[in-house]
PDB file of N, CA and C in Angstrom:
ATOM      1  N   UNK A   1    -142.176 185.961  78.395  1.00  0.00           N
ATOM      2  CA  UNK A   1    -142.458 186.062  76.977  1.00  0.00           C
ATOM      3  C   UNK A   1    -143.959 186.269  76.809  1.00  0.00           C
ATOM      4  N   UNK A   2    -144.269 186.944  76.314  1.00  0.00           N
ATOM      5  CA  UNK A   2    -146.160 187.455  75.787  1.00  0.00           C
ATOM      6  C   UNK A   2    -146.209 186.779  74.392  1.00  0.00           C
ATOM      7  N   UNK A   3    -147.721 185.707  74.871  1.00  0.00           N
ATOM      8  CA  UNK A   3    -147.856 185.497  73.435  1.00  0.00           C
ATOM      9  C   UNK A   3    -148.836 185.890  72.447  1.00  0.00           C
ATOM     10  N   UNK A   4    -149.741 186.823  73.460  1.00  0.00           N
ATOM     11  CA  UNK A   4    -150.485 187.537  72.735  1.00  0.00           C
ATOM     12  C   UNK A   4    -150.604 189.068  73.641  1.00  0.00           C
ATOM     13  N   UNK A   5    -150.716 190.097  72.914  1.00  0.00           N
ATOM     14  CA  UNK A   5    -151.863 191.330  74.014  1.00  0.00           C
ATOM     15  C   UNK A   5    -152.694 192.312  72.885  1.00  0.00           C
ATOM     16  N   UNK A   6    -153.791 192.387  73.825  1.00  0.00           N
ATOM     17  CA  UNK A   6    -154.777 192.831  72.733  1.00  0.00           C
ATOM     18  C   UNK A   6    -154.731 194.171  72.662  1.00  0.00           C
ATOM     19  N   UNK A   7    -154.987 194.410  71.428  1.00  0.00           N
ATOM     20  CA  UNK A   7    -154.268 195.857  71.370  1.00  0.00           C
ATOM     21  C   UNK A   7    -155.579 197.150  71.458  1.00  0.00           C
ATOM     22  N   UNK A   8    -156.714 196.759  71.975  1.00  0.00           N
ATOM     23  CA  UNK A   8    -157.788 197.832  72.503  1.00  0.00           C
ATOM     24  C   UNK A   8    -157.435 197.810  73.977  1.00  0.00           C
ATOM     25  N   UNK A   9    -157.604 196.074  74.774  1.00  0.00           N
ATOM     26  CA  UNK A   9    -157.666 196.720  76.515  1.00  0.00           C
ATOM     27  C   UNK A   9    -156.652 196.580  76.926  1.00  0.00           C
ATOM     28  N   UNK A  10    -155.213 196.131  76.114  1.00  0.00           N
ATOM     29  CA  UNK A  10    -153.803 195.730  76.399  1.00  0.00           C
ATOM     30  C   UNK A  10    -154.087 194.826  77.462  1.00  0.00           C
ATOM     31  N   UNK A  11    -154.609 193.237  77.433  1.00  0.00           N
ATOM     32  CA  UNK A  11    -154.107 192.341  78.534  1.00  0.00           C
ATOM     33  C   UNK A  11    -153.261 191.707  77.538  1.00  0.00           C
ATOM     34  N   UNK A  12    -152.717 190.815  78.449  1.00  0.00           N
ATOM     35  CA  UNK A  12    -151.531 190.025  77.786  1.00  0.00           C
ATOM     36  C   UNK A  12    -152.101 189.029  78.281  1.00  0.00           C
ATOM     37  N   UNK A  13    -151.832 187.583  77.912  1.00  0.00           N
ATOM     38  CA  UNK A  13    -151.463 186.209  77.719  1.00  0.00           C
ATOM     39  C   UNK A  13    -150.659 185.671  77.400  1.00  0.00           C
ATOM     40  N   UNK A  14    -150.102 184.964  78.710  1.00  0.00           N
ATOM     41  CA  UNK A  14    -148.290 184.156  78.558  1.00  0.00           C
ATOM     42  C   UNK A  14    -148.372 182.846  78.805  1.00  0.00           C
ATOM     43  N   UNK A  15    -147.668 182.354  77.881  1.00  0.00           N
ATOM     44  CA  UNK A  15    -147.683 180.902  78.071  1.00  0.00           C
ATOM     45  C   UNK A  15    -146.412 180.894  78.733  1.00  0.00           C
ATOM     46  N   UNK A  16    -145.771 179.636  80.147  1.00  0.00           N
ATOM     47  CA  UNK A  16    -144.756 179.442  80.301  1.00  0.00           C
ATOM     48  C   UNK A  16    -144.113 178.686  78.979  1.00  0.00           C
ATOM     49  N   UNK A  17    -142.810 179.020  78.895  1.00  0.00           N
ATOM     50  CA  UNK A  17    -141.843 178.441  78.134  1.00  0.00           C
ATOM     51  C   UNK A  17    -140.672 178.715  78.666  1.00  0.00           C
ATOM     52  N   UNK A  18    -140.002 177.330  77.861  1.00  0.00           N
ATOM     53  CA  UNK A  18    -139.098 176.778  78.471  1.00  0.00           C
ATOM     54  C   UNK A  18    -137.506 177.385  77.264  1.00  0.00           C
ATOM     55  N   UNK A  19    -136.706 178.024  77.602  1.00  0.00           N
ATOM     56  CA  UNK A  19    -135.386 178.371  76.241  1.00  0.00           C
ATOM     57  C   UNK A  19    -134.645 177.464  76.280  1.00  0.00           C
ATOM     58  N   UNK A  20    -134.080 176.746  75.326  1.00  0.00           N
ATOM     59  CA  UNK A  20    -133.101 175.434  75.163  1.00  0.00           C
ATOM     60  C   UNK A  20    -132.240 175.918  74.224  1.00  0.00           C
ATOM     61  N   UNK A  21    -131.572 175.083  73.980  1.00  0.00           N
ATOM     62  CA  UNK A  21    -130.430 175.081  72.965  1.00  0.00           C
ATOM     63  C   UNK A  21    -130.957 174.716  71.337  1.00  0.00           C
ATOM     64  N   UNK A  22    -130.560 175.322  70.515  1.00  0.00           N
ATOM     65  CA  UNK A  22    -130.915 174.516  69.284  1.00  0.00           C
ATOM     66  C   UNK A  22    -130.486 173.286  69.225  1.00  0.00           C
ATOM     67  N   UNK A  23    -131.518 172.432  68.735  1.00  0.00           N
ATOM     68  CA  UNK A  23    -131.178 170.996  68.936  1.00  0.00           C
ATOM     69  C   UNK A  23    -130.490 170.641  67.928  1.00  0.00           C
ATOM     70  N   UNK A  24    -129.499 169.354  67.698  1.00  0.00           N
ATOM     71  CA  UNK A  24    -128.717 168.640  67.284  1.00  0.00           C
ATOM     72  C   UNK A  24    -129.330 168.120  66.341  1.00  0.00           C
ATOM     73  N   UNK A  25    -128.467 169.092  64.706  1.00  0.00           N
ATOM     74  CA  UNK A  25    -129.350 168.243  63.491  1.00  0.00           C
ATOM     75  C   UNK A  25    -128.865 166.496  63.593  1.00  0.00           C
ATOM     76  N   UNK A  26    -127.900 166.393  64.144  1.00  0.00           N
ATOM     77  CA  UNK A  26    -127.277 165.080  63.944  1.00  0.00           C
ATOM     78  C   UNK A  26    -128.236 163.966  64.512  1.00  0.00           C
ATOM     79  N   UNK A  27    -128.991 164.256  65.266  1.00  0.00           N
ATOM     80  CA  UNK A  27    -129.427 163.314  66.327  1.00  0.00           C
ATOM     81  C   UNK A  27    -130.829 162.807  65.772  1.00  0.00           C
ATOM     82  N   UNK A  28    -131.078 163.430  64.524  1.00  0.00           N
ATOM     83  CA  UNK A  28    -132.826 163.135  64.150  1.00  0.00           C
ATOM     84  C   UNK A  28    -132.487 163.368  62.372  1.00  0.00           C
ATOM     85  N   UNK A  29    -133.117 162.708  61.615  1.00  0.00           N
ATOM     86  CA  UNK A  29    -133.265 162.787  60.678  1.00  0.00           C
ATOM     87  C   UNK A  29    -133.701 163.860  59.612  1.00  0.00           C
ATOM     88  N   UNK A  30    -133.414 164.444  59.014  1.00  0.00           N
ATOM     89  CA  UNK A  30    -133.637 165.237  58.462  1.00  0.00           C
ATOM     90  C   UNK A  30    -135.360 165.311  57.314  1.00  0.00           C
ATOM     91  N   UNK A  31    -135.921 166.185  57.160  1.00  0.00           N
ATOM     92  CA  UNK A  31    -136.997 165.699  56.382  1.00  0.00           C
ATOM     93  C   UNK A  31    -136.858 164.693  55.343  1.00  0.00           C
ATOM     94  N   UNK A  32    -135.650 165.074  53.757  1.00  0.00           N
ATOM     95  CA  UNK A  32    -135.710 164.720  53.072  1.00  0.00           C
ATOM     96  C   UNK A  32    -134.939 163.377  53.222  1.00  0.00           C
ATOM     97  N   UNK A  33    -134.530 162.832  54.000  1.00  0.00           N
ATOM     98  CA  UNK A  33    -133.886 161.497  54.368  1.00  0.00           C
ATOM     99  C   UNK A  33    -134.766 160.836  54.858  1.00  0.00           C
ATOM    100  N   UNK A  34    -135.962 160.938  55.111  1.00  0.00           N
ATOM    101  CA  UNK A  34    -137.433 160.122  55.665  1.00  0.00           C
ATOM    102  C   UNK A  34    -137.593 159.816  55.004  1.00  0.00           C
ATOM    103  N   UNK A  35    -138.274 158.601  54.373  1.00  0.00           N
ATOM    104  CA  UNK A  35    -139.417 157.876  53.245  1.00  0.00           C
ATOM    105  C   UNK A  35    -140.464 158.212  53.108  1.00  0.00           C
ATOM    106  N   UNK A  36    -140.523 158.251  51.991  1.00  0.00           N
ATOM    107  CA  UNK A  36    -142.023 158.922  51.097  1.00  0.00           C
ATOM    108  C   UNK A  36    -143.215 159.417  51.927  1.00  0.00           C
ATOM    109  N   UNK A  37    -143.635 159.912  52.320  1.00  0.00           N
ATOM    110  CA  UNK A  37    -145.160 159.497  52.916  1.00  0.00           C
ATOM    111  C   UNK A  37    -144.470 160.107  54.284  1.00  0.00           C
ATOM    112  N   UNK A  38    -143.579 159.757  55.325  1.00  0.00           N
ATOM    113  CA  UNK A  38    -142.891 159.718  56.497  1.00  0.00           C
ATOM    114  C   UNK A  38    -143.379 161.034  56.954  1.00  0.00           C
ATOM    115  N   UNK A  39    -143.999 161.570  57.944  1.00  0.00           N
ATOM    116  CA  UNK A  39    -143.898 162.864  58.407  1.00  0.00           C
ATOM    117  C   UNK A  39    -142.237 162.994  60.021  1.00  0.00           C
ATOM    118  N   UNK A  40    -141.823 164.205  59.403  1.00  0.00           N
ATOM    119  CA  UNK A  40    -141.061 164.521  60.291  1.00  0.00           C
ATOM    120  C   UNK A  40    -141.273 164.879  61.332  1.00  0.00           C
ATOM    121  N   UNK A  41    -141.207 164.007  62.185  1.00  0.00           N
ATOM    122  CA  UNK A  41    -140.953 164.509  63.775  1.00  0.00           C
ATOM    123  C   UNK A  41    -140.772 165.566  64.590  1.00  0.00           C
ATOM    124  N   UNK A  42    -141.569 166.794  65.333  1.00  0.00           N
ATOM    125  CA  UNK A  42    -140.623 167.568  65.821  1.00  0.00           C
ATOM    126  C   UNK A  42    -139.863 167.502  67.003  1.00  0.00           C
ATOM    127  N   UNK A  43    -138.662 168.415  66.676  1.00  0.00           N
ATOM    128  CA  UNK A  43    -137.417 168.805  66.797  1.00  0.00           C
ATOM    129  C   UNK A  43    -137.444 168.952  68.263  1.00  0.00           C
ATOM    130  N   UNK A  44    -138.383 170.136  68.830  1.00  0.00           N
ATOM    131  CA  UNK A  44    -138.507 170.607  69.792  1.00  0.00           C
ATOM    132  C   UNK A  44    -139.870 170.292  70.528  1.00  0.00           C
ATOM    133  N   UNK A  45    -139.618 170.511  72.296  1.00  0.00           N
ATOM    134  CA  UNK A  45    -141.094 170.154  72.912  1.00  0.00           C
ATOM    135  C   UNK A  45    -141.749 171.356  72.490  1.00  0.00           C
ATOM    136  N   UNK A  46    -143.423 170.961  72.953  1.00  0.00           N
ATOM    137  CA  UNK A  46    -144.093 172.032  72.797  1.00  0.00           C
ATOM    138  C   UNK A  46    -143.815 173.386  73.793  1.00  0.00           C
ATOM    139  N   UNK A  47    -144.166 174.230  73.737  1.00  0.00           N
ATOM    140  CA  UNK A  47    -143.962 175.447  74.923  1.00  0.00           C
ATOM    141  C   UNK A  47    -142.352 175.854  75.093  1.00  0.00           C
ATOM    142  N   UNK A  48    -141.460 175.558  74.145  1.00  0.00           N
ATOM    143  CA  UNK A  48    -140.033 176.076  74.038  1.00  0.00           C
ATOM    144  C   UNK A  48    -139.979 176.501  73.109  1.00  0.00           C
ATOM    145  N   UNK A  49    -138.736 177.238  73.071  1.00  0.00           N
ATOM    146  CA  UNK A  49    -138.171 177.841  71.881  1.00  0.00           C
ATOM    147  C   UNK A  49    -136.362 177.960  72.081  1.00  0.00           C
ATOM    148  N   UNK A  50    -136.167 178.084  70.874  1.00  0.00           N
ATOM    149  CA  UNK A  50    -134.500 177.742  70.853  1.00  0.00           C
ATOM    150  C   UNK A  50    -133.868 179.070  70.816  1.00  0.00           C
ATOM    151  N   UNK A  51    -132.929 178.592  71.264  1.00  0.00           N
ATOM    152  CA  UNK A  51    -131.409 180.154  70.891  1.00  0.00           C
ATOM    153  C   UNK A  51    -130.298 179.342  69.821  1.00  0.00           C
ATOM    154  N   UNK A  52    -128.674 180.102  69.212  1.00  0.00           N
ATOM    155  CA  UNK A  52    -128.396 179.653  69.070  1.00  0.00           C
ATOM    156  C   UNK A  52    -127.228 180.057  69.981  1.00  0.00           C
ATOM    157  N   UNK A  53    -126.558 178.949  70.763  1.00  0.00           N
ATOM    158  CA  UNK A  53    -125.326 179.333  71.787  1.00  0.00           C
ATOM    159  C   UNK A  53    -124.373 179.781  71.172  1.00  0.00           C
ATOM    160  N   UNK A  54    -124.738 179.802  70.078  1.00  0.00           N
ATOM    161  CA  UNK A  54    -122.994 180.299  69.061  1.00  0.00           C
ATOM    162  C   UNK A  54    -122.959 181.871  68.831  1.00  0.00           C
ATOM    163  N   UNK A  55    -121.738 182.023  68.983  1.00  0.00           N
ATOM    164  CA  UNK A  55    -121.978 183.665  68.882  1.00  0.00           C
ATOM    165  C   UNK A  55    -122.019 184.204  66.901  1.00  0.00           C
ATOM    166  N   UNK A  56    -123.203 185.099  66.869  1.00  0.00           N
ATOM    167  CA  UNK A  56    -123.439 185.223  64.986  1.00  0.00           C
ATOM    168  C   UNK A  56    -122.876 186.016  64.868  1.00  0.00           C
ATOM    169  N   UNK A  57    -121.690 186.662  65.578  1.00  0.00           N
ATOM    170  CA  UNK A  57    -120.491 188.027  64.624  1.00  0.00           C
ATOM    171  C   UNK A  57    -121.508 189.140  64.622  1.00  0.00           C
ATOM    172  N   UNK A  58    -121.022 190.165  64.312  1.00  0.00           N
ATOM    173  CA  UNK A  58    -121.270 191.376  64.526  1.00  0.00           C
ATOM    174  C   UNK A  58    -122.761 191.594  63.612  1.00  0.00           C
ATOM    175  N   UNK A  59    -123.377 192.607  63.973  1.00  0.00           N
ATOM    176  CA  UNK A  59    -124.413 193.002  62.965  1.00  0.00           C
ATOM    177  C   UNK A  59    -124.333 193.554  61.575  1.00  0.00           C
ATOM    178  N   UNK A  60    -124.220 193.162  60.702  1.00  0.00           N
ATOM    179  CA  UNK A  60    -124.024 193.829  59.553  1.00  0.00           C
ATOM    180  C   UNK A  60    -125.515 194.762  59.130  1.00  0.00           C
ATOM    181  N   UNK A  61    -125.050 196.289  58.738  1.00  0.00           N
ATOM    182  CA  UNK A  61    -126.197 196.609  58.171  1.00  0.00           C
ATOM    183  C   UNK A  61    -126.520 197.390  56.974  1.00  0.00           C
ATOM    184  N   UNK A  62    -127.077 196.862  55.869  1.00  0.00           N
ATOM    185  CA  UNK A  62    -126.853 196.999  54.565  1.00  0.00           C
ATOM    186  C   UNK A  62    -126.848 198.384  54.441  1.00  0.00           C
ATOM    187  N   UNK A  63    -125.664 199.224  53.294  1.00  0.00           N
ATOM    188  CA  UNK A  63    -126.022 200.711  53.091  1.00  0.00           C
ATOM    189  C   UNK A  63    -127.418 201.045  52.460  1.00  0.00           C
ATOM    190  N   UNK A  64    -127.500 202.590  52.823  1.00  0.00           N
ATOM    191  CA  UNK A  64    -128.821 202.692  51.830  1.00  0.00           C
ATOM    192  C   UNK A  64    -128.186 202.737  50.391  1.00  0.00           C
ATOM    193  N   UNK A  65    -129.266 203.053  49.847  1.00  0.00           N
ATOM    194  CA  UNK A  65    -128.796 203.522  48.105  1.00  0.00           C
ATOM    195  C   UNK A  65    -128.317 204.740  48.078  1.00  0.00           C
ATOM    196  N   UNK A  66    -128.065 205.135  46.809  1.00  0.00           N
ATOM    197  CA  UNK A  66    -127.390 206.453  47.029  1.00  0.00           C
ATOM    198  C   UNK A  66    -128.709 206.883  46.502  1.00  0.00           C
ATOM    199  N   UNK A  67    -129.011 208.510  46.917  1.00  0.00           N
ATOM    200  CA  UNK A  67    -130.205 209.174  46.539  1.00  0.00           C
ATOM    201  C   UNK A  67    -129.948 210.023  45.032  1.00  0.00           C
ATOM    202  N   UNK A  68    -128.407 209.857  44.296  1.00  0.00           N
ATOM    203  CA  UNK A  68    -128.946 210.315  43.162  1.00  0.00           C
ATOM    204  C   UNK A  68    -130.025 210.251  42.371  1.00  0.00           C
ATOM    205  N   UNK A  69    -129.989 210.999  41.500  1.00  0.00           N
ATOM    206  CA  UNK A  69    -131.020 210.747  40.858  1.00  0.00           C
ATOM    207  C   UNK A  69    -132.550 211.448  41.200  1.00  0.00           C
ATOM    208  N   UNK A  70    -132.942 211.279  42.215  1.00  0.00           N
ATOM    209  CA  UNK A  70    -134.382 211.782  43.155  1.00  0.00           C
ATOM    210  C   UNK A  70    -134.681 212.893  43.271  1.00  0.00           C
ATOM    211  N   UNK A  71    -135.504 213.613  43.042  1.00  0.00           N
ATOM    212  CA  UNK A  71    -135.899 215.054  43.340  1.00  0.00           C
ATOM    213  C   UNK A  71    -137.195 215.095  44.054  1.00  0.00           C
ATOM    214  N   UNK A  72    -137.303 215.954  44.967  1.00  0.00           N
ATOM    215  CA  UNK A  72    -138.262 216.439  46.033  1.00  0.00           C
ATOM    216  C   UNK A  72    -139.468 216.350  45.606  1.00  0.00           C
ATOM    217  N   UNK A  73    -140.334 215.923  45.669  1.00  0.00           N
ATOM    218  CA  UNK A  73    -141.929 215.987  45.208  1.00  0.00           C
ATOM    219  C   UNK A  73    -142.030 217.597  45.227  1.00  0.00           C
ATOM    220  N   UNK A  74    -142.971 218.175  44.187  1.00  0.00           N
ATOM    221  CA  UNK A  74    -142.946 219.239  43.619  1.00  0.00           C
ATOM    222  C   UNK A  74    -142.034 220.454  42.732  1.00  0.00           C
ATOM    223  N   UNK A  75    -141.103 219.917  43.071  1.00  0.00           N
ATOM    224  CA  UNK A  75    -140.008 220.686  42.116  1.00  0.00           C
ATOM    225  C   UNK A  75    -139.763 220.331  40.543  1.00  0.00           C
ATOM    226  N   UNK A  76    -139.415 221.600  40.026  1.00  0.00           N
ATOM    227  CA  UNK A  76    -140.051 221.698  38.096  1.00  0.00           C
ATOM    228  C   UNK A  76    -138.553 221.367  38.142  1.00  0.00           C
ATOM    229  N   UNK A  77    -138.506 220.623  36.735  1.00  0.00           N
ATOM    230  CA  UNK A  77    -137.430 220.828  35.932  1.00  0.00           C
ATOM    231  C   UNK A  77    -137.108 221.992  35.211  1.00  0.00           C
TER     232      UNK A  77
END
């Protein structure tokens, strides 16, 4: 994973990380169930990032609009 590259001499910089599972809302409290003031905990270690193991169904991908209506830049009525 690249977490940065510079885009004049193209080096990159990678941090190792670690891929886990999305973690278990059940197991930690949710923000708004903390008390006043309470900061929420995070979820995940530092240097990971989550997937979700569940499969998200197919890609849906929105139609365009229909182009009635539109006429070509430069053309007269």
């Amino acid at each position: 994973m690249v977490v940065f590259r510079c885009r004049r001499c193209h080096s990159e910089l990678t941090a190792p990380v670690r891929e886990v599972p999305l973690p278990d809302p059940d197991d930690a409290p949710a923000p708004y169930e903390l008390p006043a003031g309470e900061e929420c905990p995070p979820r995940m270690l530092p240097g990971s990032f989550a997937y979700d193991p569940a499969d998200a169904g197919e890609r849906v991908v929105p139609p365009r609009p229909p182009r009635e209506g539109r006429r070509a830049c430069g053309t007269r009525v």
